[in-house]
Protein backbone atom coordinates (compact mmCIF):
# COMPACT_ATOMS: atom_id res chain seq x y z
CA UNK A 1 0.00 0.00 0.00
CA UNK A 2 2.70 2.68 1.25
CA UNK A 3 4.73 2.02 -2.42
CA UNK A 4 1.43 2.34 -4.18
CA UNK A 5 0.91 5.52 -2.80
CA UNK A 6 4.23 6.70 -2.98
CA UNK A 7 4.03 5.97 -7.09
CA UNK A 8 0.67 8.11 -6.91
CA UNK A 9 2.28 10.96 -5.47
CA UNK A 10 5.80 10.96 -7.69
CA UNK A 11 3.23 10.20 -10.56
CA UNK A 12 0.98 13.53 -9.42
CA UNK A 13 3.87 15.61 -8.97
CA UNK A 14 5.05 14.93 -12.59
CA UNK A 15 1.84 15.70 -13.72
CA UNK A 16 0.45 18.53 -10.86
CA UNK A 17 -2.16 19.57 -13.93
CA UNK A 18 -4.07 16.33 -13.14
CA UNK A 19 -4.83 17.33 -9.12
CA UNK A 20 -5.10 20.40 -9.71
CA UNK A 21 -7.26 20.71 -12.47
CA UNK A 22 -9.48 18.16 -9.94
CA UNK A 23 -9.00 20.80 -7.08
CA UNK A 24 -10.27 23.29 -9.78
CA UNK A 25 -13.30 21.57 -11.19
CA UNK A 26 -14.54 20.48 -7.14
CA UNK A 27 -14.25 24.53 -6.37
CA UNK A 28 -16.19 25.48 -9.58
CA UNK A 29 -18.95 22.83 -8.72
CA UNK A 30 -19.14 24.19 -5.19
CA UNK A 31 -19.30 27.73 -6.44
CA UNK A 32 -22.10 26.92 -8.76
CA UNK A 33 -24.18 25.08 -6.31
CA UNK A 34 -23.76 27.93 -3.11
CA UNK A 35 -24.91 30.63 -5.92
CA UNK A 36 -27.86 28.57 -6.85
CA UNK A 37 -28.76 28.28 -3.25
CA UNK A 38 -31.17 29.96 -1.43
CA UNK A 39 -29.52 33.28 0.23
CA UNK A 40 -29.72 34.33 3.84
CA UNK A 41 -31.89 37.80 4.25
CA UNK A 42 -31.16 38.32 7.41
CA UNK A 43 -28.95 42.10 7.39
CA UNK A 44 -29.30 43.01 4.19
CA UNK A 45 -28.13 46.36 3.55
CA UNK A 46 -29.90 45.97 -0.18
CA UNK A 47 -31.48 43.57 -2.31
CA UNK A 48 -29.22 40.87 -3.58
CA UNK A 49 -28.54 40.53 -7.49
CA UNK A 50 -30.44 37.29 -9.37
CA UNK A 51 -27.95 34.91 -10.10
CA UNK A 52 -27.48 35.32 -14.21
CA UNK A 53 -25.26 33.98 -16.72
CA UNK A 54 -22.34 37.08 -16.08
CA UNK A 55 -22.40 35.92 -12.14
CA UNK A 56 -21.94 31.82 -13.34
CA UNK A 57 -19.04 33.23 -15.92
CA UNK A 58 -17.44 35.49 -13.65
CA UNK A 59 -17.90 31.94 -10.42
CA UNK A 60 -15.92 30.08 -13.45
CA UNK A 61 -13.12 32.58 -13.92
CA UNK A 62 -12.09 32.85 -10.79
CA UNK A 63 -12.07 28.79 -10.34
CA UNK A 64 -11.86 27.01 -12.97
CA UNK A 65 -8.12 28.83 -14.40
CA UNK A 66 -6.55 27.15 -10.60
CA UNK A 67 -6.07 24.23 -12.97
CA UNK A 68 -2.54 25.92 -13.54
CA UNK A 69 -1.94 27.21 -9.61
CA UNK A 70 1.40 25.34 -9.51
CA UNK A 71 2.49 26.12 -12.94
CA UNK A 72 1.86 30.05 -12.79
CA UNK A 73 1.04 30.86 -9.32
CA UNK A 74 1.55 34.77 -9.81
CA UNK A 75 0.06 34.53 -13.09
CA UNK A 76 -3.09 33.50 -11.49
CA UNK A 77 -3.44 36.68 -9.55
CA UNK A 78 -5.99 38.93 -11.53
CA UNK A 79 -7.78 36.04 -10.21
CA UNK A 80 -9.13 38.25 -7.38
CA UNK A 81 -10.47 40.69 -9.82
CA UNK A 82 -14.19 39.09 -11.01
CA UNK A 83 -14.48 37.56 -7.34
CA UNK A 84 -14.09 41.17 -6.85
CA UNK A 85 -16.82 42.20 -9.26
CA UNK A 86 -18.79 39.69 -8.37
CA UNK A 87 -19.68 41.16 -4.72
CA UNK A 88 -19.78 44.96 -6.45
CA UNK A 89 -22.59 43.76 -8.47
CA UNK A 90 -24.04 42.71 -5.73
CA UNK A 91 -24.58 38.88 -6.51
CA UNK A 92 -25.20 36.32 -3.33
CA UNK A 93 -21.93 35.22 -1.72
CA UNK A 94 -20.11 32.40 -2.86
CA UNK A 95 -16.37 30.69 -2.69
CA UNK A 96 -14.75 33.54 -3.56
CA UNK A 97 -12.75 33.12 -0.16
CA UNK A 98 -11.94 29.23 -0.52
CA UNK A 99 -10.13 30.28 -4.16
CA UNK A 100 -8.20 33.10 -2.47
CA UNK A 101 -6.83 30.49 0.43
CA UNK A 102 -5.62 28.50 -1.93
CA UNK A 103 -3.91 30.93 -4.36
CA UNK A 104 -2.58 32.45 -0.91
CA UNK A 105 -1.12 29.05 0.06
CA UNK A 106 0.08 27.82 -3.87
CA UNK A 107 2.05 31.21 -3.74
CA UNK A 108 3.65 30.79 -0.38
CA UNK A 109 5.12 27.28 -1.56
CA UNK A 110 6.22 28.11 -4.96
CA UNK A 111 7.72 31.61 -4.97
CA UNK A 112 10.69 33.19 -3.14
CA UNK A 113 9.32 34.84 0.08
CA UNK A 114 9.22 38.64 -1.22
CA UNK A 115 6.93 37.84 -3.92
CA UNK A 116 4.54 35.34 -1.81
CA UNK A 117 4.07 38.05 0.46
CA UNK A 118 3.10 40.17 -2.39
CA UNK A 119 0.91 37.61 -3.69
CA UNK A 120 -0.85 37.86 -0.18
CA UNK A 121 -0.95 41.81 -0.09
CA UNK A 122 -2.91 41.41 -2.82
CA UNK A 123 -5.41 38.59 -2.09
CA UNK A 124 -6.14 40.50 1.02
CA UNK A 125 -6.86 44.14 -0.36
CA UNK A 126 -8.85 42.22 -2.93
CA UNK A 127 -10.67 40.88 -0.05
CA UNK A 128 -11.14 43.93 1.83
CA UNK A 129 -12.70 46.07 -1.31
CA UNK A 130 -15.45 42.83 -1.67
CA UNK A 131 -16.19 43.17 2.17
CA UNK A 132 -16.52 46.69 1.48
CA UNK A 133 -19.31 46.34 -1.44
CA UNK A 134 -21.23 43.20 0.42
CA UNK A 135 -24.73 43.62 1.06
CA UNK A 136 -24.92 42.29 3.97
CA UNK A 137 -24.81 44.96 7.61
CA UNK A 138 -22.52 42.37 9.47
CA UNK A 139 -19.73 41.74 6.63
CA UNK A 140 -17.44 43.79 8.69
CA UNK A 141 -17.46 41.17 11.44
CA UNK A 142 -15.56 38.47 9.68
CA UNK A 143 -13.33 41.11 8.35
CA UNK A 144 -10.52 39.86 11.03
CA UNK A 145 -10.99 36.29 10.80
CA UNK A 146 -11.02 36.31 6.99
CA UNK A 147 -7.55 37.61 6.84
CA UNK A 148 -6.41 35.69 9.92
CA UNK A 149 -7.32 32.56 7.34
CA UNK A 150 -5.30 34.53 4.66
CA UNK A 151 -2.41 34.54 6.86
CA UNK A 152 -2.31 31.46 7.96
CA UNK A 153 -2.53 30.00 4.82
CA UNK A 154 0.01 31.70 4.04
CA UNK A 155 2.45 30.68 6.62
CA UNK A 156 1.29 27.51 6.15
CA UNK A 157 2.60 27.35 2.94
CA UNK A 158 5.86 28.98 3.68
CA UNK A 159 6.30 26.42 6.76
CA UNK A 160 5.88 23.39 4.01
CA UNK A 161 8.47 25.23 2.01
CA UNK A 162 10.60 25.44 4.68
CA UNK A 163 10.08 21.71 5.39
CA UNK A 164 10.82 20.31 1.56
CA UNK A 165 14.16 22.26 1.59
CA UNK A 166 15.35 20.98 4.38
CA UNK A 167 14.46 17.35 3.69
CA UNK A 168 16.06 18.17 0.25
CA UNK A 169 19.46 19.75 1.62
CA UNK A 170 19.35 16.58 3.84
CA UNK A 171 19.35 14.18 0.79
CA UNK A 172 21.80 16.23 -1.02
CA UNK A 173 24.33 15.66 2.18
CA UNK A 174 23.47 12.20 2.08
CA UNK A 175 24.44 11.84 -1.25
CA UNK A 176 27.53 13.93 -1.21
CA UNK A 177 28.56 12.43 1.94
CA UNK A 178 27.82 8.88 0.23
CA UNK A 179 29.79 10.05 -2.85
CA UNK A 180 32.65 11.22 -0.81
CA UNK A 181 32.72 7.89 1.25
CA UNK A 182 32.78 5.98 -1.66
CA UNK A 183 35.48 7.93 -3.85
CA UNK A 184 37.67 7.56 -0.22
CA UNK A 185 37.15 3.61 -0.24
CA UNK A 186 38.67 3.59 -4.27
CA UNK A 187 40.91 5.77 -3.26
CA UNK A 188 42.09 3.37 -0.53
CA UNK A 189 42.18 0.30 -2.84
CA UNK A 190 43.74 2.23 -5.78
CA UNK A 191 46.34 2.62 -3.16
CA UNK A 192 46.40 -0.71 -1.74
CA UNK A 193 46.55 -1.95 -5.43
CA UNK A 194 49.20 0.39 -6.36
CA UNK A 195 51.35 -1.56 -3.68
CA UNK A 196 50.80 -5.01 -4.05
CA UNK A 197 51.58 -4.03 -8.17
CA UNK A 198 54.79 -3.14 -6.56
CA UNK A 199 55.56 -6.19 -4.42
CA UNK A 200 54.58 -8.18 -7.10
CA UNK A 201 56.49 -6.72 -9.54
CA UNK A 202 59.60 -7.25 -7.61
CA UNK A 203 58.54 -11.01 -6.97
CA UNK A 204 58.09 -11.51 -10.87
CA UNK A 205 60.86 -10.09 -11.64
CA UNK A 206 62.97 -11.78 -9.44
CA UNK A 207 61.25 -15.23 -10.70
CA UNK A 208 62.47 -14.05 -14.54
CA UNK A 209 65.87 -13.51 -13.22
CA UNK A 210 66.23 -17.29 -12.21
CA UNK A 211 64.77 -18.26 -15.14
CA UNK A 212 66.75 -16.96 -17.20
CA UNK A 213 69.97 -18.07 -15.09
CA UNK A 214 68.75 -21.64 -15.11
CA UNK A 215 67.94 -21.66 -18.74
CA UNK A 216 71.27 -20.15 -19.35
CA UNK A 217 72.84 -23.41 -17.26
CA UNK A 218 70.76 -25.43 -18.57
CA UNK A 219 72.09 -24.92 -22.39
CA UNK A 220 75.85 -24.47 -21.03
CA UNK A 221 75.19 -28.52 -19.55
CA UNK A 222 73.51 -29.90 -22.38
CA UNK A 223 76.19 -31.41 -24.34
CA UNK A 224 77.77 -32.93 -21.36
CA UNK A 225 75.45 -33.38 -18.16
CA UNK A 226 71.85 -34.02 -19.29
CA UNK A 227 70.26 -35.33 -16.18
CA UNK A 228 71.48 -32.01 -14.60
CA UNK A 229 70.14 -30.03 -17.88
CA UNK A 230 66.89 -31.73 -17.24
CA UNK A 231 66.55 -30.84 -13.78
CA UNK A 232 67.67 -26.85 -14.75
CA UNK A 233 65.24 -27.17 -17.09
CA UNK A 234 62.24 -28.18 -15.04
CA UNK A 235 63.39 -25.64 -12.03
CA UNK A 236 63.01 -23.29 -15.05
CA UNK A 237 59.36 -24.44 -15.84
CA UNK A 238 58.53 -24.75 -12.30
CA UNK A 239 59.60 -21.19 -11.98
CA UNK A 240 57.64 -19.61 -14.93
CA UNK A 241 54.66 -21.34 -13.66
CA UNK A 242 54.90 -19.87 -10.38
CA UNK A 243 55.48 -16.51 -12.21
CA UNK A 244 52.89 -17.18 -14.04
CA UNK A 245 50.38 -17.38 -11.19
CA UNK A 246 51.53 -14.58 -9.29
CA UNK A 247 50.89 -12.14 -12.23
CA UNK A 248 47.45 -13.80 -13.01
CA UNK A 249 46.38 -12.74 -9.50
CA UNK A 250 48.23 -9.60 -9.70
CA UNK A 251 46.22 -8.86 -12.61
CA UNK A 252 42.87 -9.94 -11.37
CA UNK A 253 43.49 -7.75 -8.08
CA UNK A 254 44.55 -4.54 -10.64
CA UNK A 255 40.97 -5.41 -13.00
CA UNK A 256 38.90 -5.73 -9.89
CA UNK A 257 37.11 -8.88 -11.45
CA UNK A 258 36.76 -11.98 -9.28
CA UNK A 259 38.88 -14.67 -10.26
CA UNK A 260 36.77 -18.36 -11.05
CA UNK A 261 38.10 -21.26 -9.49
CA UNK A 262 39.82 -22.47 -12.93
CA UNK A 263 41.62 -19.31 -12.76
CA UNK A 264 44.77 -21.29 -13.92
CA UNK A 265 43.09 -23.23 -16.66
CA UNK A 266 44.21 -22.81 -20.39
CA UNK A 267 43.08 -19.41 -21.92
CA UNK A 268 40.46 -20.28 -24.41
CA UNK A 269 40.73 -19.86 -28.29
CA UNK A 270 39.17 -20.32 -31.90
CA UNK A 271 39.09 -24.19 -30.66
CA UNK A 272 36.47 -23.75 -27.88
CA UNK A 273 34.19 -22.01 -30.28
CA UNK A 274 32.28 -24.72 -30.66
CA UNK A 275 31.38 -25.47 -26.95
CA UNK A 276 30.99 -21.26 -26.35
CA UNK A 277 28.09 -21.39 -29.13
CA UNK A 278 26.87 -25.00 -27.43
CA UNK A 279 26.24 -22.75 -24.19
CA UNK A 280 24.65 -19.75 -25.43
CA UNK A 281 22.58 -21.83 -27.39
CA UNK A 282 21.75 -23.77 -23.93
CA UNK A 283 20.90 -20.07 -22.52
CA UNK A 284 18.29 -19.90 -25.10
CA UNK A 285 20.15 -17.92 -28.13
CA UNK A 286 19.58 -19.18 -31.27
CA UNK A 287 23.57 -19.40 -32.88
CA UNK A 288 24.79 -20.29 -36.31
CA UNK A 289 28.75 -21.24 -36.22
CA UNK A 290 30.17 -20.95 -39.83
CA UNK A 291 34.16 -21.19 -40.49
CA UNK A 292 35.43 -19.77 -43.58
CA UNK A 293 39.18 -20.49 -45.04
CA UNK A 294 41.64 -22.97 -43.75
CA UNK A 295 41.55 -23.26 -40.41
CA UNK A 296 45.39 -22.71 -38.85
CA UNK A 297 47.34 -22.07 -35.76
CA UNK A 298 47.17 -18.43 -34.73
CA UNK A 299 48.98 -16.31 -32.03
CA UNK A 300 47.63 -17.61 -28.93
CA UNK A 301 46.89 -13.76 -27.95
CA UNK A 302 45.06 -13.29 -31.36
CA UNK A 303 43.48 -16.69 -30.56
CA UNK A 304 42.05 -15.36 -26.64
CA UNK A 305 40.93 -12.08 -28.50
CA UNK A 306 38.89 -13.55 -31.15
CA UNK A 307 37.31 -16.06 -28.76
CA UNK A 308 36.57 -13.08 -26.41
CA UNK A 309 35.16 -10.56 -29.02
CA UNK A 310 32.61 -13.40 -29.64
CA UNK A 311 31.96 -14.22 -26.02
CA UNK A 312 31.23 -9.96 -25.09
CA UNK A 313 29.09 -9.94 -28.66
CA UNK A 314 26.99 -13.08 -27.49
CA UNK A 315 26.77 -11.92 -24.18
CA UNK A 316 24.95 -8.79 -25.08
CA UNK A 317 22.96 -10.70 -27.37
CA UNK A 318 21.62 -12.54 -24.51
CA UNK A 319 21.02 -9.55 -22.50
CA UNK A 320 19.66 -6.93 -24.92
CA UNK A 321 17.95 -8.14 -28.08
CA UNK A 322 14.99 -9.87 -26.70
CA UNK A 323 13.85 -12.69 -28.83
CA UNK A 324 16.29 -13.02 -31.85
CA UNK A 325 18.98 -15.72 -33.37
CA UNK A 326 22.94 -15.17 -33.90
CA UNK A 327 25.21 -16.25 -36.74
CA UNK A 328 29.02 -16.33 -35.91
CA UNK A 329 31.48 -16.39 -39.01
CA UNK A 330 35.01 -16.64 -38.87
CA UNK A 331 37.29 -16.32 -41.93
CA UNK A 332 40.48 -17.25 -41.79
CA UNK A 333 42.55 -14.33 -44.39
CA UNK A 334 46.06 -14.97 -45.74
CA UNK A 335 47.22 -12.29 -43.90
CA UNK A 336 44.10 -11.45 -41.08
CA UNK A 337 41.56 -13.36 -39.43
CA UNK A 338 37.85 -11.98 -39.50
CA UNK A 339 35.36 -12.36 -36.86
CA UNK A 340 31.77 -11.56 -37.37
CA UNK A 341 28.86 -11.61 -35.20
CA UNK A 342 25.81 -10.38 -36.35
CA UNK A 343 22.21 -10.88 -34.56
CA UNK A 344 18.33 -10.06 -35.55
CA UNK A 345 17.41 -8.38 -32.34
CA UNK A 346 16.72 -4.75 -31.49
CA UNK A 347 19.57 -2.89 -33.15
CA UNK A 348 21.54 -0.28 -31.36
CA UNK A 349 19.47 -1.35 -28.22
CA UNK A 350 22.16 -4.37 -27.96
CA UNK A 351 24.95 -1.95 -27.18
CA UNK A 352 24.06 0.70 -24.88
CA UNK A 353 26.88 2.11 -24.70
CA UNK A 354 27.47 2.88 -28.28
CA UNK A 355 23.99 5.09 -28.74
CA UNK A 356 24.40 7.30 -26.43
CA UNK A 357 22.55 5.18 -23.32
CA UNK A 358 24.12 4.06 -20.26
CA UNK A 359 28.02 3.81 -20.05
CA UNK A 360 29.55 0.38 -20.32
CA UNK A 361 32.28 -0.48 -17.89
CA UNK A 362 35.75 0.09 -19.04
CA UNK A 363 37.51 -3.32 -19.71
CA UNK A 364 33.77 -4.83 -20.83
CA UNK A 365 31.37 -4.33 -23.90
CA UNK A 366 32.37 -2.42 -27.08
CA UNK A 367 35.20 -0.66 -24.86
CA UNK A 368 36.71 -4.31 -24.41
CA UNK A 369 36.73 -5.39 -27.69
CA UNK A 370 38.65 -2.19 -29.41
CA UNK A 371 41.08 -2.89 -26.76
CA UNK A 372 41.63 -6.10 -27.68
CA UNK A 373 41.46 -6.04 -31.44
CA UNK A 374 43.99 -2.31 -31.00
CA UNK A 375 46.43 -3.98 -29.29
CA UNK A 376 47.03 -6.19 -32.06
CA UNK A 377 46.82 -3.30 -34.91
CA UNK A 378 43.39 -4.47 -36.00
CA UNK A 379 39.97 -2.55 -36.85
CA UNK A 380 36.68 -3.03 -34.88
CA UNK A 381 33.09 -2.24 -36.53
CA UNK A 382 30.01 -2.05 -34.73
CA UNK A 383 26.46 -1.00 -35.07
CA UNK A 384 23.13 -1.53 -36.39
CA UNK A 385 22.44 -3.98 -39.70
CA UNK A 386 21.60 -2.96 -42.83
CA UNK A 387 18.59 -5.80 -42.46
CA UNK A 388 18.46 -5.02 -38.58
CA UNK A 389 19.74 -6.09 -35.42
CA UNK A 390 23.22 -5.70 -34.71
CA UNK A 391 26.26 -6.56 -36.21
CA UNK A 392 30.05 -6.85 -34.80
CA UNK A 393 32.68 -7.30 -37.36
CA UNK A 394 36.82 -7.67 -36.20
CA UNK A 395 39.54 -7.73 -38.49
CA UNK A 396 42.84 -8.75 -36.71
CA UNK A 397 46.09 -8.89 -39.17
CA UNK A 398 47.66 -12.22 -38.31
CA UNK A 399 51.16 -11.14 -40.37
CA UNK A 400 51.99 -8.51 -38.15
CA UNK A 401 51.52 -10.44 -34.95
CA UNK A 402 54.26 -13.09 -36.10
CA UNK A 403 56.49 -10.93 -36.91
């Protein structure tokens, strides 16, 4: 119930025409029906008016235009003026005062003090000259109470002013403070990073150094000790591995990603295609694996990049185009490999990121994939499809990566 209602009011006060207009039409209504009543004739100073059509146009014109009190609150001012003419002509009373309280209040809660005050200077003279021209002896009587309810709706509305900035400055220094709590915890584990990087670095480097000291024995004791080459040569392996593993987590600490427990495993390539498109097509994707060329031994980095561009393309797939199938082609160039993936979902919608919607994370996405496919001196296309959906094309130059 309490969300319900709190989605009515956010709802109401992106569209305040709707409530008030409501407000607006209930006061009109009310208005109508007190002139149409019977009048007291007790104290009258002279013989009231017959209600006509001028006295139900001039009831309208002072009600009916509150529909835009929140919009234009000193707009709405000359407001007071056929409520004023009303009670010169000498028509029965009617609302008059109800549509002054709440053009009183409205301006008290939307304008800057000076002016709300004005805006209640002038309800209240307006007020006065109608008491002034009312038929009735007593009309004087209620003079003070009628502008004790001007005034108090009035500081009513200033006191709910008041209240709204406060509770706003409030959220804005729990935000900020939020902001500022969070930029000091990256700030600490940028730093924290920024020292194990070092430590590491000093580890790995020390780990190359005995590499390359054993490999260097190694070769010196080949021709005439080969049990002791061997052994050199698996302190050597055993070495790199452990290097190996220390900048793995060194890197996974730097990328803030959480390391799987098969951290250590083989990096993927053009090989595991075939099970990546098995799984997505488990996940419900619809995917089309089609191998153009010879198939041969790449670069194992140009290998992990073309077997990630598909993964990140797939992915987003998944999450973004709704309902649609995938075709993967890879064509193996003399001198480049090509990756394509191309889908029939919603377009641009696939990518955030690259129409203008919500920023994708660096290392991830479209960011990602330039990286990877850059680093290698290749070209990266992306974007909608001629025939729709969305289409990611990689061209990686093999040639220049062996040499």
């Amino acid at each position: 119930m309490g969300a319900t209602w709190a989605r009515a009011r956010a709802w109401m006060g992106q569209h305040p025409t709707v409530p008030d207009g409501a407000v607006a039409v209930c006061l009109a209504v009310l208005a109508l029906l007190v002139l149409k009543a019977e009048p007291a004739t007790e104290n009258l100073r002279e013989p009231l008016r017959d209600p006509d059509a001028l006295a139900v146009a001039l009831t309208l014109a002072y009600t009916l235009p509150l529909v835009l009190r929140r919009r234009h609150p000193l707009a709405l001012l000359p407001l007071v003026v056929p409520a004023v003419l009303a009670s010169v002509l000498g028509y029965p009373p009617s609302t008059a005062v109800l549509s002054g309280l709440l053009l009183v209040y409205t301006a008290a809660l939307q304008c800057p003090r000076r002016q709300s005050f004005g805006a209640f200077g002038v309800v209240v003279v307006a007020y006065l000259v109608a008491t002034a021209f009312d038929a009735y002896d007593d009309a004087w009587a209620g003079t003070v109470a009628g502008g004790a309810m001007f005034f108090g709706a009035w500081a009513f509305g200033r006191a709910i002013r008041y209240r709204r900035a406060y509770t706003a400055e409030l959220e804005a220094r729990a935000q900020r403070l939020e902001a500022e709590r969070e930029a000091a915890v990256r700030a600490t584990l940028s730093e924290e990073r920024a020292r194990i990087a070092r430590e590491m670095h000093d580890v790995v480097a020390h780990s190359i150094s005995v590499m390359t000291v054993q490999a260097s024995a190694a070769r010196r004791m080949a021709d005439r000790d080969i049990v002791r080459s061997k052994e050199a040569m698996a302190a050597v392996e055993d070495t790199g591995r452990a290097a190996l593993m220390e900048m793995r987590r060194i890197l996974g600490v730097l990328r803030d990603v959480e390391r799987p427990d098969d951290a250590l495993a083989p990096q993927p390539g053009t090989c595991d295609l075939p099970d990546l498109v098995g799984k997505v097509r488990e996940a419900g994707l619809g995917v089309e694996l089609q191998v153009e060329g010879g198939p041969r031994p790449l670069p194992a980095g140009v290998e992990l990049a073309v077997y990630r561009i598909v993964q990140e393309a797939l992915t987003n797939t998944l999450k973004h185009a709704g309902p649609a199938q995938a075709q993967v082609r890879l064509c193996y160039r003399p001198a480049a490999v090509e990756v394509e993936v191309r889908d029939s979902g919603r377009g641009a919608a696939v990518f955030p990121g690259a129409s203008g919607g919500a920023a994708l994370r660096p290392g991830h996405g479209l960011v990602g994939m330039r990286e990877r496919v850059s680093l290698y001196g290749g070209s990266l296309q992306a974007g909608p499809g001629s025939g729709g959906g969305y289409v990611v094309n990689a061209r990686i130059p093999v040639e220049q990566v062996r040499a």
